[in-house]
C-alpha atoms as a PDB file:
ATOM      1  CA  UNK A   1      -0.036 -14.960  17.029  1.00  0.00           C
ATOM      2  CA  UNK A   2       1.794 -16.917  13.975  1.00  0.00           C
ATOM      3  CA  UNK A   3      -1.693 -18.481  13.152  1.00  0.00           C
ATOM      4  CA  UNK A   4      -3.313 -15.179  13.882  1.00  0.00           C
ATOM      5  CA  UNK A   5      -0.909 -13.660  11.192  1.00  0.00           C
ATOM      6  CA  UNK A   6      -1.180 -16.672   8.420  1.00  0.00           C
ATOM      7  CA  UNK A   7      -5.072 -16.619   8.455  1.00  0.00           C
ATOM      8  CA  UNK A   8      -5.194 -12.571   8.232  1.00  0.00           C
ATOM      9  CA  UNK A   9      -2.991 -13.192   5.153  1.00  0.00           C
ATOM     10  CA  UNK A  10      -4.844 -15.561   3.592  1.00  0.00           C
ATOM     11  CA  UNK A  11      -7.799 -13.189   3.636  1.00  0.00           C
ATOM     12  CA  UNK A  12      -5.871 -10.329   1.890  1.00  0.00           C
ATOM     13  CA  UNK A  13      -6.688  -9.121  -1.513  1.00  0.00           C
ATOM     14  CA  UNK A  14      -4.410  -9.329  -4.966  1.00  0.00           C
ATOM     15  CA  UNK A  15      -3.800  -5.666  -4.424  1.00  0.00           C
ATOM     16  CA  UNK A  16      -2.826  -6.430  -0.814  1.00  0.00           C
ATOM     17  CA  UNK A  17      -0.574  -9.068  -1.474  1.00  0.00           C
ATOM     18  CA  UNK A  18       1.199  -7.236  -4.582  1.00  0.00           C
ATOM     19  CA  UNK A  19       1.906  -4.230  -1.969  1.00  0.00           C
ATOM     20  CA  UNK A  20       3.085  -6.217   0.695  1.00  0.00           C
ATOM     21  CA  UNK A  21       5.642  -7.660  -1.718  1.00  0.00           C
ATOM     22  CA  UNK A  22       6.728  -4.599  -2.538  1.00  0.00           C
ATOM     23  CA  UNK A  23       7.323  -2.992   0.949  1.00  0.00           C
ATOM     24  CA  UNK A  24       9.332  -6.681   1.403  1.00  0.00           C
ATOM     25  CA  UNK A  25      11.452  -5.642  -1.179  1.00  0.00           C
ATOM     26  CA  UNK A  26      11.882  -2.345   0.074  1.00  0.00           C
ATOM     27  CA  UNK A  27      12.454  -3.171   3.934  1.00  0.00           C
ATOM     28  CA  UNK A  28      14.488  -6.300   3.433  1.00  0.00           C
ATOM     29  CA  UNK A  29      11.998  -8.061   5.518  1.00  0.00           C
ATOM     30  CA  UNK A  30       8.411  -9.057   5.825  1.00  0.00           C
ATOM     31  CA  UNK A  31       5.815  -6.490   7.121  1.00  0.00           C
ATOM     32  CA  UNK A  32       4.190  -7.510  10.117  1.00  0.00           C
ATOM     33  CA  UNK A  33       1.245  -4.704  10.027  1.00  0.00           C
ATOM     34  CA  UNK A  34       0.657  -4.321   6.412  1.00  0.00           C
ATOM     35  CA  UNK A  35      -2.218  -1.418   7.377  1.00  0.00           C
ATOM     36  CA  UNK A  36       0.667   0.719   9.266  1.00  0.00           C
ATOM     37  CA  UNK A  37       2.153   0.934   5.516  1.00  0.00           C
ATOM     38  CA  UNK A  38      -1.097   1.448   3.682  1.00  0.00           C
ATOM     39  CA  UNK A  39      -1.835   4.316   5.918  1.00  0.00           C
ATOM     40  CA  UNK A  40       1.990   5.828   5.572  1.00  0.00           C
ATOM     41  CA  UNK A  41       1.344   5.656   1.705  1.00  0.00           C
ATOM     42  CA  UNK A  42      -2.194   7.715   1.507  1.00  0.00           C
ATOM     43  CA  UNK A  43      -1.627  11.205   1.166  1.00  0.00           C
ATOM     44  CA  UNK A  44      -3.634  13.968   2.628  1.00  0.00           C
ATOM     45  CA  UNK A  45      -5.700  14.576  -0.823  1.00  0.00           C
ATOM     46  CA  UNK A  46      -6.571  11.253  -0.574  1.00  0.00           C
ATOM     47  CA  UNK A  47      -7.598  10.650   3.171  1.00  0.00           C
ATOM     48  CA  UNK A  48     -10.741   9.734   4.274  1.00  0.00           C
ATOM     49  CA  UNK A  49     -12.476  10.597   7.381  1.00  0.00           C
ATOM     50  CA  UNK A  50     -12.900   7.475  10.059  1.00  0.00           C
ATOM     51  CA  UNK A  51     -14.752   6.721  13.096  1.00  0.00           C
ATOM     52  CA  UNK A  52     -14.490  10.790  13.295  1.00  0.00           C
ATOM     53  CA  UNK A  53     -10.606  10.759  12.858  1.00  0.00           C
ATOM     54  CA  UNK A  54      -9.166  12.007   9.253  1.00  0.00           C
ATOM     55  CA  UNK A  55      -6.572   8.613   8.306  1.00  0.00           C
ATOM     56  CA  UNK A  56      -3.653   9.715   6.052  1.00  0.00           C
ATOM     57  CA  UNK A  57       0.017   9.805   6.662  1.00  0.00           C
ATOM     58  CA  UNK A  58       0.574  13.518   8.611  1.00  0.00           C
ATOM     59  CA  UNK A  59       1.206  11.509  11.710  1.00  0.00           C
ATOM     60  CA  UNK A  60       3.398   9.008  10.283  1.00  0.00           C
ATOM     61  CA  UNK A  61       5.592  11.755   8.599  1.00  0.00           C
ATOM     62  CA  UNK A  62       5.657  13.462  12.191  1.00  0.00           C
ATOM     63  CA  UNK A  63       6.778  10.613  14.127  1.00  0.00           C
ATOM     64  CA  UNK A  64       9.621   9.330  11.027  1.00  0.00           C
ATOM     65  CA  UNK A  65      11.009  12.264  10.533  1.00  0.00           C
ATOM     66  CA  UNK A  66      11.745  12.794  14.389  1.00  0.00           C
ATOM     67  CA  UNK A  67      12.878   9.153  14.227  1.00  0.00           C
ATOM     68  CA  UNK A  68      15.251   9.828  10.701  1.00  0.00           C
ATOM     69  CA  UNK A  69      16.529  12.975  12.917  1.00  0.00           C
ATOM     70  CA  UNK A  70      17.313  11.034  15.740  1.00  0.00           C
ATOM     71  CA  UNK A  71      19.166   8.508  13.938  1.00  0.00           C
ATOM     72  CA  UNK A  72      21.511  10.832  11.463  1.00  0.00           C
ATOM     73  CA  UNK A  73      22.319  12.691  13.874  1.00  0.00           C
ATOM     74  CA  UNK A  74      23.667   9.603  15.966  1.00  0.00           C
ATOM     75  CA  UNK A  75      25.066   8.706  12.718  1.00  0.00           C
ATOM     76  CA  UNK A  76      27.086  12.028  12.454  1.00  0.00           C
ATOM     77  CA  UNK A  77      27.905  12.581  15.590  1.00  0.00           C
ATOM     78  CA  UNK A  78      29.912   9.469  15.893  1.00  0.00           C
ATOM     79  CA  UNK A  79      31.349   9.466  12.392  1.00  0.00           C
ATOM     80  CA  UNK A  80      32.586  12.942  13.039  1.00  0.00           C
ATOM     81  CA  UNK A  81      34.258  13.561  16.386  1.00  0.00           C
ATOM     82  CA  UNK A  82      35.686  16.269  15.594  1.00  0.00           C
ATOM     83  CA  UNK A  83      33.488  18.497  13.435  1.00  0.00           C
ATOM     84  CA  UNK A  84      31.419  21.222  15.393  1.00  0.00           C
ATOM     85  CA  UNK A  85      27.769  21.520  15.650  1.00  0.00           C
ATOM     86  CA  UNK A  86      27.296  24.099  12.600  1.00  0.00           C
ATOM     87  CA  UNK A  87      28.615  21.362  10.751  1.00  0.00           C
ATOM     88  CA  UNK A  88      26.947  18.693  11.618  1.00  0.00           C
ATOM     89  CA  UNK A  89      23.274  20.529  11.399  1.00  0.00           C
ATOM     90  CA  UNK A  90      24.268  21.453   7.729  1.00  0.00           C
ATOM     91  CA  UNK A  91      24.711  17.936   6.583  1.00  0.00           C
ATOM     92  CA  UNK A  92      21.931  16.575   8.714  1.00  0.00           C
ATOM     93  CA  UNK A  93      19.831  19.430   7.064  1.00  0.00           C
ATOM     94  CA  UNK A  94      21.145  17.892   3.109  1.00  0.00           C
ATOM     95  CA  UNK A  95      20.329  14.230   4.109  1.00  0.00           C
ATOM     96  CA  UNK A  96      16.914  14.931   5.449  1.00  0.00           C
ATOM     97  CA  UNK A  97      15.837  18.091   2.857  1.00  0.00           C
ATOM     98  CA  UNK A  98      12.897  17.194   1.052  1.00  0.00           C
ATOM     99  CA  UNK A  99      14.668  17.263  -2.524  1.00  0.00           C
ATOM    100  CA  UNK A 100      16.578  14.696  -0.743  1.00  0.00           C
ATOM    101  CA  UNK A 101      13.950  13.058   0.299  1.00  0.00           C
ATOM    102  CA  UNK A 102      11.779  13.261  -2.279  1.00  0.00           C
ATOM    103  CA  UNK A 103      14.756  11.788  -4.663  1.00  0.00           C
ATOM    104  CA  UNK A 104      15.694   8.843  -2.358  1.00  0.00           C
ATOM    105  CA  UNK A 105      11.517   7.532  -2.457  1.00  0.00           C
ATOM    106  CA  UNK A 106      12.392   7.691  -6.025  1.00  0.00           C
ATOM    107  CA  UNK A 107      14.966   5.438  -6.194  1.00  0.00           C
ATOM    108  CA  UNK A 108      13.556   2.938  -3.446  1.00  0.00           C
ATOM    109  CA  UNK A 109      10.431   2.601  -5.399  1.00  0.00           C
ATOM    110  CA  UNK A 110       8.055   4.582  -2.656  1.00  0.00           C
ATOM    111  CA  UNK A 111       7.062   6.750  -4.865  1.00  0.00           C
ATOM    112  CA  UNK A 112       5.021   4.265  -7.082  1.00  0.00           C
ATOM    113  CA  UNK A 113       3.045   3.118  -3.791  1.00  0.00           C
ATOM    114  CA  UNK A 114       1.938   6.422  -2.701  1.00  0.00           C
ATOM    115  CA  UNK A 115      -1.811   6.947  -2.883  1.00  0.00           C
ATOM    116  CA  UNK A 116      -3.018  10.412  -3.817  1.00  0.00           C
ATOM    117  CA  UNK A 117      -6.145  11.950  -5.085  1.00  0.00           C
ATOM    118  CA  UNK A 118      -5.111  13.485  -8.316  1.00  0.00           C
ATOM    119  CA  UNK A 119      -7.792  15.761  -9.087  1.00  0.00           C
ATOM    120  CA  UNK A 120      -7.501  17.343  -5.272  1.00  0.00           C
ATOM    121  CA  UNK A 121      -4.309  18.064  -6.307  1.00  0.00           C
ATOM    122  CA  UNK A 122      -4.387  19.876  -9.041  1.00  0.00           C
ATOM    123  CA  UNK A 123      -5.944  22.424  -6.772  1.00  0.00           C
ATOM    124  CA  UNK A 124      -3.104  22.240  -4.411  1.00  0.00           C
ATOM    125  CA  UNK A 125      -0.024  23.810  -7.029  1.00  0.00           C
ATOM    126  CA  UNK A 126       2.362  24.253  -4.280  1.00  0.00           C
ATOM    127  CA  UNK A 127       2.313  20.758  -2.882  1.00  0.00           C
ATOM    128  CA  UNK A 128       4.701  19.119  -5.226  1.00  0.00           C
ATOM    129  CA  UNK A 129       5.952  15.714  -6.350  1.00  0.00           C
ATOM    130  CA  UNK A 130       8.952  16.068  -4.181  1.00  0.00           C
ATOM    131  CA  UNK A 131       7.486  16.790  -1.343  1.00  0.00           C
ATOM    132  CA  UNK A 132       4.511  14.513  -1.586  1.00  0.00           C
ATOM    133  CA  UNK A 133       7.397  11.571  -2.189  1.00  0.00           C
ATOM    134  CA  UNK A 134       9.779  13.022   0.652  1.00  0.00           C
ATOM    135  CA  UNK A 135       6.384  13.070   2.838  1.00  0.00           C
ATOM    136  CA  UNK A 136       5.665   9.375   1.937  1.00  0.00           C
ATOM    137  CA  UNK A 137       9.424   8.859   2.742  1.00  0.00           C
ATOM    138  CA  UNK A 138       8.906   9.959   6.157  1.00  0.00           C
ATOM    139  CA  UNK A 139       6.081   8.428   6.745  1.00  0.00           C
ATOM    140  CA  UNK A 140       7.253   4.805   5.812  1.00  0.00           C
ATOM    141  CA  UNK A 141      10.281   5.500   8.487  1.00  0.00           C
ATOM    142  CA  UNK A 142       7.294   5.819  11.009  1.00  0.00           C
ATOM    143  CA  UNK A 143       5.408   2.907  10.062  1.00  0.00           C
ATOM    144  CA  UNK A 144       8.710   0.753  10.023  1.00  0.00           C
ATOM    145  CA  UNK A 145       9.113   2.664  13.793  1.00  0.00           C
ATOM    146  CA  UNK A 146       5.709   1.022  14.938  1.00  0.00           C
ATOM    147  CA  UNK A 147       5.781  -2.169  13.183  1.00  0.00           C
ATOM    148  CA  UNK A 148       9.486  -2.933  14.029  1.00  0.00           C
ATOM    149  CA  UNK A 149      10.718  -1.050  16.404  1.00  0.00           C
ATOM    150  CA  UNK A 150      13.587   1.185  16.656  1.00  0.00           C
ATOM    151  CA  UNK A 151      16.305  -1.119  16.505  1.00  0.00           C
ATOM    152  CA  UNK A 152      15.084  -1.989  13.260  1.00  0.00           C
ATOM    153  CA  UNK A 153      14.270   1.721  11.639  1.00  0.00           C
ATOM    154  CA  UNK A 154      18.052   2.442  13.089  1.00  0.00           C
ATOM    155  CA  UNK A 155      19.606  -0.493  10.789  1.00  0.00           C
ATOM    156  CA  UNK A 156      16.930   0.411   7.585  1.00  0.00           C
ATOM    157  CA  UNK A 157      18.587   4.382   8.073  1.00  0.00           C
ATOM    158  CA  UNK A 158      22.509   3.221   8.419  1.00  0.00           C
ATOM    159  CA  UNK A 159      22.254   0.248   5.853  1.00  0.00           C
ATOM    160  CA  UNK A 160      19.396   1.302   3.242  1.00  0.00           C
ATOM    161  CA  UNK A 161      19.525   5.618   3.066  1.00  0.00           C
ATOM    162  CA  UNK A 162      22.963   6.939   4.620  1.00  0.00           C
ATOM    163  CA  UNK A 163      25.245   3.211   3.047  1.00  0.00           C
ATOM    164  CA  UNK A 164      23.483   2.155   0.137  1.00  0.00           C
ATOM    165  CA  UNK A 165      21.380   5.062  -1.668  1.00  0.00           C
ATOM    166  CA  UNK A 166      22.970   8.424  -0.559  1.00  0.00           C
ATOM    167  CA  UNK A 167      26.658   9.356  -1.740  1.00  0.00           C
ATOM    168  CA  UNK A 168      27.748  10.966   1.953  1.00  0.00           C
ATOM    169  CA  UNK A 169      31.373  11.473  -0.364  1.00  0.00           C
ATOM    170  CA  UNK A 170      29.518  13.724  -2.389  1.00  0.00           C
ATOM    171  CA  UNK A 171      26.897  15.239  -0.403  1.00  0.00           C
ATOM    172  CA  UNK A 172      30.132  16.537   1.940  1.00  0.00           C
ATOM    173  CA  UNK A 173      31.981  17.830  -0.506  1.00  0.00           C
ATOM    174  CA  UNK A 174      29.112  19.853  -2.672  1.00  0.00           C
ATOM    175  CA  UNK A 175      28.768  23.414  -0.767  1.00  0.00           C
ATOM    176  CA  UNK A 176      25.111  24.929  -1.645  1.00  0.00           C
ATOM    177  CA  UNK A 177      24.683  28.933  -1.751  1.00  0.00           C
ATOM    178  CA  UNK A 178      21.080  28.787  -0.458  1.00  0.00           C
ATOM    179  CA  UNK A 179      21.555  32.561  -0.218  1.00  0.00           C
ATOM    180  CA  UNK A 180      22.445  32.879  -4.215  1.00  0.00           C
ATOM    181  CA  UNK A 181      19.990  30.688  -4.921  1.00  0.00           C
ATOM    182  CA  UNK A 182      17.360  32.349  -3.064  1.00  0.00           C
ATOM    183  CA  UNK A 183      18.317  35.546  -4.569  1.00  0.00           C
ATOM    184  CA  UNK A 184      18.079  34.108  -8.098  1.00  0.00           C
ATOM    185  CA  UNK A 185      14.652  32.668  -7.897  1.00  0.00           C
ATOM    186  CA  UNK A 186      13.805  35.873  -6.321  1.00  0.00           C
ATOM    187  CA  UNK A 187      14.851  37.973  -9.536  1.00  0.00           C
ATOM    188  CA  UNK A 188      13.196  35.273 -11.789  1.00  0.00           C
ATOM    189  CA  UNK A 189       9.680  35.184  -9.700  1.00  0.00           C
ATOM    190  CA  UNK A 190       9.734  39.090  -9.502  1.00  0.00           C
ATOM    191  CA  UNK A 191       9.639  38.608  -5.529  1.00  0.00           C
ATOM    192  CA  UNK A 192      11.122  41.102  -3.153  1.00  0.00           C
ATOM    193  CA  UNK A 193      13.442  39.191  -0.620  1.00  0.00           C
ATOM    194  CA  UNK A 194      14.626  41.034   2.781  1.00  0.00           C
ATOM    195  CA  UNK A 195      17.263  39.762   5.247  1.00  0.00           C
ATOM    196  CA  UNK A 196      17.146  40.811   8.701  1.00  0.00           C
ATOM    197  CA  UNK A 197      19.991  40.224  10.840  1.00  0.00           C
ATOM    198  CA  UNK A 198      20.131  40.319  14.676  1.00  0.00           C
ATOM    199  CA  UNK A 199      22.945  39.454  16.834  1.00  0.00           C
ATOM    200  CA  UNK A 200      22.624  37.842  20.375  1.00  0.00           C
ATOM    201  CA  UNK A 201      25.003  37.416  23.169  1.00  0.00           C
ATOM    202  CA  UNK A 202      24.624  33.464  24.460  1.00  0.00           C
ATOM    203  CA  UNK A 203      27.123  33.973  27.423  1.00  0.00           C
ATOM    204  CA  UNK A 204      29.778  35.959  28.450  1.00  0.00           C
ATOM    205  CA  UNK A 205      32.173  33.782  25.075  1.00  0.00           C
ATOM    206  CA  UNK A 206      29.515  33.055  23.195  1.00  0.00           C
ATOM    207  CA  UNK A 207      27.468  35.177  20.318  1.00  0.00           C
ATOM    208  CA  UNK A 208      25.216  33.483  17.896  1.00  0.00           C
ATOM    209  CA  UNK A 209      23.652  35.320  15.042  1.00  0.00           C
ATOM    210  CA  UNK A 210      19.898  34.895  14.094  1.00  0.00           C
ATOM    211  CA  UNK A 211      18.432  36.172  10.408  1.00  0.00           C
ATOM    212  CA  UNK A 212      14.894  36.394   9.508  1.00  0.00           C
ATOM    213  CA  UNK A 213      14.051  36.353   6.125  1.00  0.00           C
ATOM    214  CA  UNK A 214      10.837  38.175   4.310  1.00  0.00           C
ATOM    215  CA  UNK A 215       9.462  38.057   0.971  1.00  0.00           C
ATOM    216  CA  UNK A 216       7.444  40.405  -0.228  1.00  0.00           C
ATOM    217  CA  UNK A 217       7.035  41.637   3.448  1.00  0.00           C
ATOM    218  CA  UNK A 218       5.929  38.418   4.835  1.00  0.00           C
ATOM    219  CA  UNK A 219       7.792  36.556   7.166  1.00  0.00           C
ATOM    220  CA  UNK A 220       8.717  32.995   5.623  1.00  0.00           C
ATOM    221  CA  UNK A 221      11.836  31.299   7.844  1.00  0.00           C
ATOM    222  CA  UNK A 222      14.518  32.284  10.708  1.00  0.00           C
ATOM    223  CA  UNK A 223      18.104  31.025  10.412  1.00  0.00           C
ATOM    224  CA  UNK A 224      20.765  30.692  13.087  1.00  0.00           C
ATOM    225  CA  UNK A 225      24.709  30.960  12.751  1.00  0.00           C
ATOM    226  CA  UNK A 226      28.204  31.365  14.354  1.00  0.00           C
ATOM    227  CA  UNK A 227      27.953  34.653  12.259  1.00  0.00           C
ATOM    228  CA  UNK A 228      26.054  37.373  10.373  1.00  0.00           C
ATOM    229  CA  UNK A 229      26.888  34.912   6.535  1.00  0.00           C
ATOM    230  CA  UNK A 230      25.975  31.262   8.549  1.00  0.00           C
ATOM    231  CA  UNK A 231      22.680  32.504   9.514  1.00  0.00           C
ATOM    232  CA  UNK A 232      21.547  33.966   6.330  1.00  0.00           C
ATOM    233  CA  UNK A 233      22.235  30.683   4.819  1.00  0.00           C
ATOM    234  CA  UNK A 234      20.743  28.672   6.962  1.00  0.00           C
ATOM    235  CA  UNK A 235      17.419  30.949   6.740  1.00  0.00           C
ATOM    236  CA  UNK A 236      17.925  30.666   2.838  1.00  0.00           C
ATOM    237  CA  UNK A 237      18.064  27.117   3.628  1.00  0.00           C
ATOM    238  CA  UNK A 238      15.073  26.781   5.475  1.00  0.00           C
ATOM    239  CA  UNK A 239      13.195  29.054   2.574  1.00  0.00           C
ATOM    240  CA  UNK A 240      14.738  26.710  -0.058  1.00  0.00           C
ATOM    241  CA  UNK A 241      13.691  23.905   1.470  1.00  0.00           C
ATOM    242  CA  UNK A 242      10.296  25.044   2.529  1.00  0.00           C
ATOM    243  CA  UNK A 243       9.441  26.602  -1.431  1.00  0.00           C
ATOM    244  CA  UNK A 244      11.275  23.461  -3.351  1.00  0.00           C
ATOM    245  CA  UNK A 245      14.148  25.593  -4.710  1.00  0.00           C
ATOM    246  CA  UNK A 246      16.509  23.899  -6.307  1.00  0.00           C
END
């Protein structure tokens, strides 16, 4: 297998071994499947259709951000006994955000290894630079899933994202009004934004509040709460997320 590795090295191209230094740098450790990185970097504007099967990195991004889930909200649930699980879904929901996302690829250097087809793009106005980064973000969690396991991806999400490059301090103690915000970009875009609020009773103790958002009549995202104000948020939160509000 160690031979099998050296020779497949030796045959790889200056672009090849320039990448694979770079996703060294990035992982802390050599890449065993180089192509499992490749294919995590292509975006969809710039797949191409093989042996009948479209190759970008949609699947990756599927399967890393189940695995980033998985692991922050390990992460949270242990380093926070004692918080409750509205809590704990709103700051797994600020870690893995695609602003979040998208910003953290920045700052690990993803971002200059994604591949993407420019000129598809500019047809595509909604798929921003954020969440093409925050995509390839995901995406490079799944690879480093398949290529190393999850023993592995669970160290590269304590040590590299949650220790080193996110400020949990800060991220705690900033409180968002998705609502607000959602409001304002509604007034700016000229867009007409409806809440709809529902209340359900769980159990005989328990009630849990569910709102479903609209704009301009359309139905866009569903948020759930402890009450009538938690659920609008987290429905603003899921519409903020989904149309890159700031």
């Amino acid at each position: 297998m160690f031979l099998l590795r050296f020779f497949k090295r030796l045959s790889e191209s200056p672009e090849q071994k320039k990448f694979r230094h770079a996703v060294r740098l990035i992982l802390g450790a050599d890449p065993s499947n180089l192509a499992l990185y490749e294919l995590a970097m292509r975006h969809a504007s710039a797949g191409i259709v093989q042996d009948g099967f479209r190759q970008d990195n949609e699947r990756l991004e599927y399967l890393g951000d189940a695995i980033l889930g998985a692991v922050v909200a390990d992460y949270l649930f242990r380093h926070f006994p004692y918080k409750d699980e509205g809590y704990l879904t709103e700051i797994r929901s600020r870690i893995v955000s695609r602003q979040s996302l998208g910003d953290l690829a920045v700052r690990l250097g993803i971002n200059q290894l994604v591949n993407r087809d420019e000129k598809r793009l500019r047809h595509s106005p909604a798929q921003g630079f954020k969440s093409i980064n925050g995509d390839a973000m995901e995406a490079f969690i799944g690879a480093i899933y398949l290529d190393k396991g999850y023993n592995f991806s669970h160290q590269f999400i304590i040590k590299k994202i949650l220790h080193t490059y996110l400020d949990l301090d800060t991220l705690l103690n900033t409180t968002k009004n998705y609502k607000s915000k959602l409001l304002e970009w509604s007034q700016r875009e000229g867009k007409k934004i409806e809440f709809r609020c529902e209340k359900e009773q769980l159990n005989s103790k328990q009630i849990q509040f569910s709102a479903t958002i609209f704009i301009d009549d359309e139905l866009i995202a569903q948020g759930n709460g402890e009450n009538k104000k938690s659920a609008e948020q987290d429905g603003a939160r899921r519409v903020c997320e989904l149309l890159e509000i700031a």
